[in-house]
N, C-alpha and C. Protein backbone atom coordinates (compact mmCIF):
# COMPACT_ATOMS: atom_id res chain seq x y z
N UNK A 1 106.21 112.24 102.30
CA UNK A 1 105.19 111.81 101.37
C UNK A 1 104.40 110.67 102.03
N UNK A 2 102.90 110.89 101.70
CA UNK A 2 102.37 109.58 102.63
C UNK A 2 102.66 108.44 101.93
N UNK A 3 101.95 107.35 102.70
CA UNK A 3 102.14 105.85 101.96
C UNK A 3 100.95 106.10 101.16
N UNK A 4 100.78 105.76 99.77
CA UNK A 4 99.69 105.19 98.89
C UNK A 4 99.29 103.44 98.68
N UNK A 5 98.50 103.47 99.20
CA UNK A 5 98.19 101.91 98.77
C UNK A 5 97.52 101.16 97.61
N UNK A 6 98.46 100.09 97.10
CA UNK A 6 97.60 99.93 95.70
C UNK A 6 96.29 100.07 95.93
N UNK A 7 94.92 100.14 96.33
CA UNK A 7 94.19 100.51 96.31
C UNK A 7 93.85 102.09 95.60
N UNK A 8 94.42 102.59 95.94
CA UNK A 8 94.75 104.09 95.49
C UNK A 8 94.68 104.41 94.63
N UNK A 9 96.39 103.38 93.96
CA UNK A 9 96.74 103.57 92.90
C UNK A 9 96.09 102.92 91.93
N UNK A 10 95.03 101.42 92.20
CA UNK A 10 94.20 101.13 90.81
C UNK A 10 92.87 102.26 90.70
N UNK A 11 92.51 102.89 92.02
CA UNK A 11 91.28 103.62 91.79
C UNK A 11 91.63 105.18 90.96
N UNK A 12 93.12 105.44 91.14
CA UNK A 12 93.34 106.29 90.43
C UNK A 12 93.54 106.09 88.93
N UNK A 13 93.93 104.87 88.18
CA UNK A 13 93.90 104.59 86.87
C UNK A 13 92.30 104.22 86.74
N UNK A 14 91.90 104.03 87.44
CA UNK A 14 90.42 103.76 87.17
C UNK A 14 89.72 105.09 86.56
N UNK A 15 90.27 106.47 87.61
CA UNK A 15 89.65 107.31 87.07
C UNK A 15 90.17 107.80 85.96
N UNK A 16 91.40 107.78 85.76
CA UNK A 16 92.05 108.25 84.71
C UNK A 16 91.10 107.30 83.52
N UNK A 17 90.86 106.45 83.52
CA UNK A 17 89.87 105.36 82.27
C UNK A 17 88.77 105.97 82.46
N UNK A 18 88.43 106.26 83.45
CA UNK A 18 86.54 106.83 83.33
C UNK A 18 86.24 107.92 82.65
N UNK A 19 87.61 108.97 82.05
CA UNK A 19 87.54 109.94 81.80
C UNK A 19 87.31 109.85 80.34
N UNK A 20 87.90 108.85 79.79
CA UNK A 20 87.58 108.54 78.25
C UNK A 20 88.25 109.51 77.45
N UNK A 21 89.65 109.59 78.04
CA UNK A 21 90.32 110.45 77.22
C UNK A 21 90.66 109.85 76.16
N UNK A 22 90.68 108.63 75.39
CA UNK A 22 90.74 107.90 74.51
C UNK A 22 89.43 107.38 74.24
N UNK A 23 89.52 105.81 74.87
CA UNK A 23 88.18 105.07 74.51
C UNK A 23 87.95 104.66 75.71
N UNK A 24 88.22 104.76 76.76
CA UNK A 24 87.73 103.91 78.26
C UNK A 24 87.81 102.79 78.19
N UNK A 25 88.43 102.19 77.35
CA UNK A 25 88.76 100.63 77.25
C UNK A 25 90.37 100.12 77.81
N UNK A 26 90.70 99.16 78.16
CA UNK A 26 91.71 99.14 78.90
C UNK A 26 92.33 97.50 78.58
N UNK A 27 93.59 97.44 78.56
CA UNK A 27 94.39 96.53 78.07
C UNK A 27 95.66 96.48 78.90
N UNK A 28 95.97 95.26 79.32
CA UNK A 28 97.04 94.70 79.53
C UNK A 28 97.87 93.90 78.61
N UNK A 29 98.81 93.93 78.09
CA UNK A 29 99.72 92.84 76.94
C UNK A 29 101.03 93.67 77.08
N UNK A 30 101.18 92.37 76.05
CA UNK A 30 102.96 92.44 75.95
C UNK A 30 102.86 93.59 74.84
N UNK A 31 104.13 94.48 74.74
CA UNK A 31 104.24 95.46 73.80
C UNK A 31 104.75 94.70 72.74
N UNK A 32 104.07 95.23 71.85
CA UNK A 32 104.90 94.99 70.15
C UNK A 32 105.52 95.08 69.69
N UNK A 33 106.63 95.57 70.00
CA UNK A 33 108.25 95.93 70.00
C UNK A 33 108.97 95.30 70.98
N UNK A 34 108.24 94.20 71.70
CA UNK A 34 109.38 93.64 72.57
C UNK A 34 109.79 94.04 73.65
N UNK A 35 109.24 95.62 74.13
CA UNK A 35 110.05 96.13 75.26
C UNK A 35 109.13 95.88 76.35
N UNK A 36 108.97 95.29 76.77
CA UNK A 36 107.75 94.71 77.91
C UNK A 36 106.25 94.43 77.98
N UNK A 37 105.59 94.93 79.03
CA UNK A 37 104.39 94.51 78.89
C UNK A 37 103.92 96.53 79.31
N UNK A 38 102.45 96.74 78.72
CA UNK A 38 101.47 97.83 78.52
C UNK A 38 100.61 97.51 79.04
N UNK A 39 100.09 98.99 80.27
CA UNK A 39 98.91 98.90 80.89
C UNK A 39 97.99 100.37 80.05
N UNK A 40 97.34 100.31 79.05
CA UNK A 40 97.10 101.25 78.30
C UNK A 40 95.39 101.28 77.78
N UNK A 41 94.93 102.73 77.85
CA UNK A 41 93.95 102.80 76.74
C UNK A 41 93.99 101.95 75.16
N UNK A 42 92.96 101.42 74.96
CA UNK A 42 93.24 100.77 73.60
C UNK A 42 91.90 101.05 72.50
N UNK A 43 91.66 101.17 71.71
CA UNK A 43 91.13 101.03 70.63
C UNK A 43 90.66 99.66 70.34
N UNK A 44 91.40 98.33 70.41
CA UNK A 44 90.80 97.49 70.05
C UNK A 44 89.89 96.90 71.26
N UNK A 45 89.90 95.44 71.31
CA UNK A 45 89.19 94.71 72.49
C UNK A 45 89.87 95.04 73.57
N UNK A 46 88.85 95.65 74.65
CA UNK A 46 89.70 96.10 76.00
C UNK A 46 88.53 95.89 77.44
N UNK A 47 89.22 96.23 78.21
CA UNK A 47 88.20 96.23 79.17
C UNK A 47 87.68 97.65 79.82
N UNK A 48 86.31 98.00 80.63
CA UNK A 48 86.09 98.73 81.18
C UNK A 48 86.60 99.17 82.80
N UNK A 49 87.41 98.14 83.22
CA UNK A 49 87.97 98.62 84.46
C UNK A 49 89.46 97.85 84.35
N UNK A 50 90.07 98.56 85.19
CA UNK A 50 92.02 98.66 84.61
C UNK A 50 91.78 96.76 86.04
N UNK A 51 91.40 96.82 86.84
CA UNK A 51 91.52 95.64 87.55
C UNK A 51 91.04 94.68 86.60
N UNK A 52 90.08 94.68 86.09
CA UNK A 52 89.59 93.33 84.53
C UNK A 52 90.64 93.28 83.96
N UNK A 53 91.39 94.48 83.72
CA UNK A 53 92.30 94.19 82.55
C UNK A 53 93.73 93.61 83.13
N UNK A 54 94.26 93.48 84.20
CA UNK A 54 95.09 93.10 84.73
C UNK A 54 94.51 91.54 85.81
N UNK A 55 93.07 91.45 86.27
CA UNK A 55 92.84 90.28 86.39
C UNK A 55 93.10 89.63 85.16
N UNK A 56 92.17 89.47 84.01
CA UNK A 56 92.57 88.73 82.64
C UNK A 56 94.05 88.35 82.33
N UNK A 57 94.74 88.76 82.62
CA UNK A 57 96.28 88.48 82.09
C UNK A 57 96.81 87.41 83.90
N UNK A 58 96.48 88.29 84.80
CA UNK A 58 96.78 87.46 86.38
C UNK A 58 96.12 85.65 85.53
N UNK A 59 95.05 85.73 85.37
CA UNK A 59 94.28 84.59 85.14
C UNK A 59 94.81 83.62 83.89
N UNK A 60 95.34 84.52 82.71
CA UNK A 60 95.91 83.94 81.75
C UNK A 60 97.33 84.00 81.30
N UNK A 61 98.48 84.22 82.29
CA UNK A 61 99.66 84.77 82.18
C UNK A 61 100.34 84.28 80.95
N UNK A 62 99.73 83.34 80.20
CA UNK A 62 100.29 83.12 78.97
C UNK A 62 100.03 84.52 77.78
N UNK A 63 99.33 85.08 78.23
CA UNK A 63 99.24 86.09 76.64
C UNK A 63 100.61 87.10 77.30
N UNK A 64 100.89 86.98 78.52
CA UNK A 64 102.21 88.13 78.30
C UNK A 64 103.80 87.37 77.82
């Protein structure tokens, strides 16, 4: 199997978000049940690229 480099792998959730199989909005947080943290389509306030949404939390590591 080759090597993938995160590069890859954010441009591939990228496309997976561009597709708008939900809302194309994108969220990083802690889950609501306690069982870790969610890199997910969201409905509410989110971002348009999965790197915003994981810079924002890098930048504010208090909301996780």
């Amino acid at each position: 199997m080759p090597n993938i480099t995160d590069k890859e792998r954010l441009d591939f959730l990228q496309e997976l978000t561009n597709k708008k199989a939900y809302t194309g909005k994108v969220v990083l947080r802690k889950s609501f049940t306690g069982r870790g943290w969610r890199l997910h389509e969201t409905s509410q306030d989110g971002f348009d690229s999965v790197r915003e949404a994981i810079d924002d939390v890098v930048n504010n590591p208090e909301r996780l």
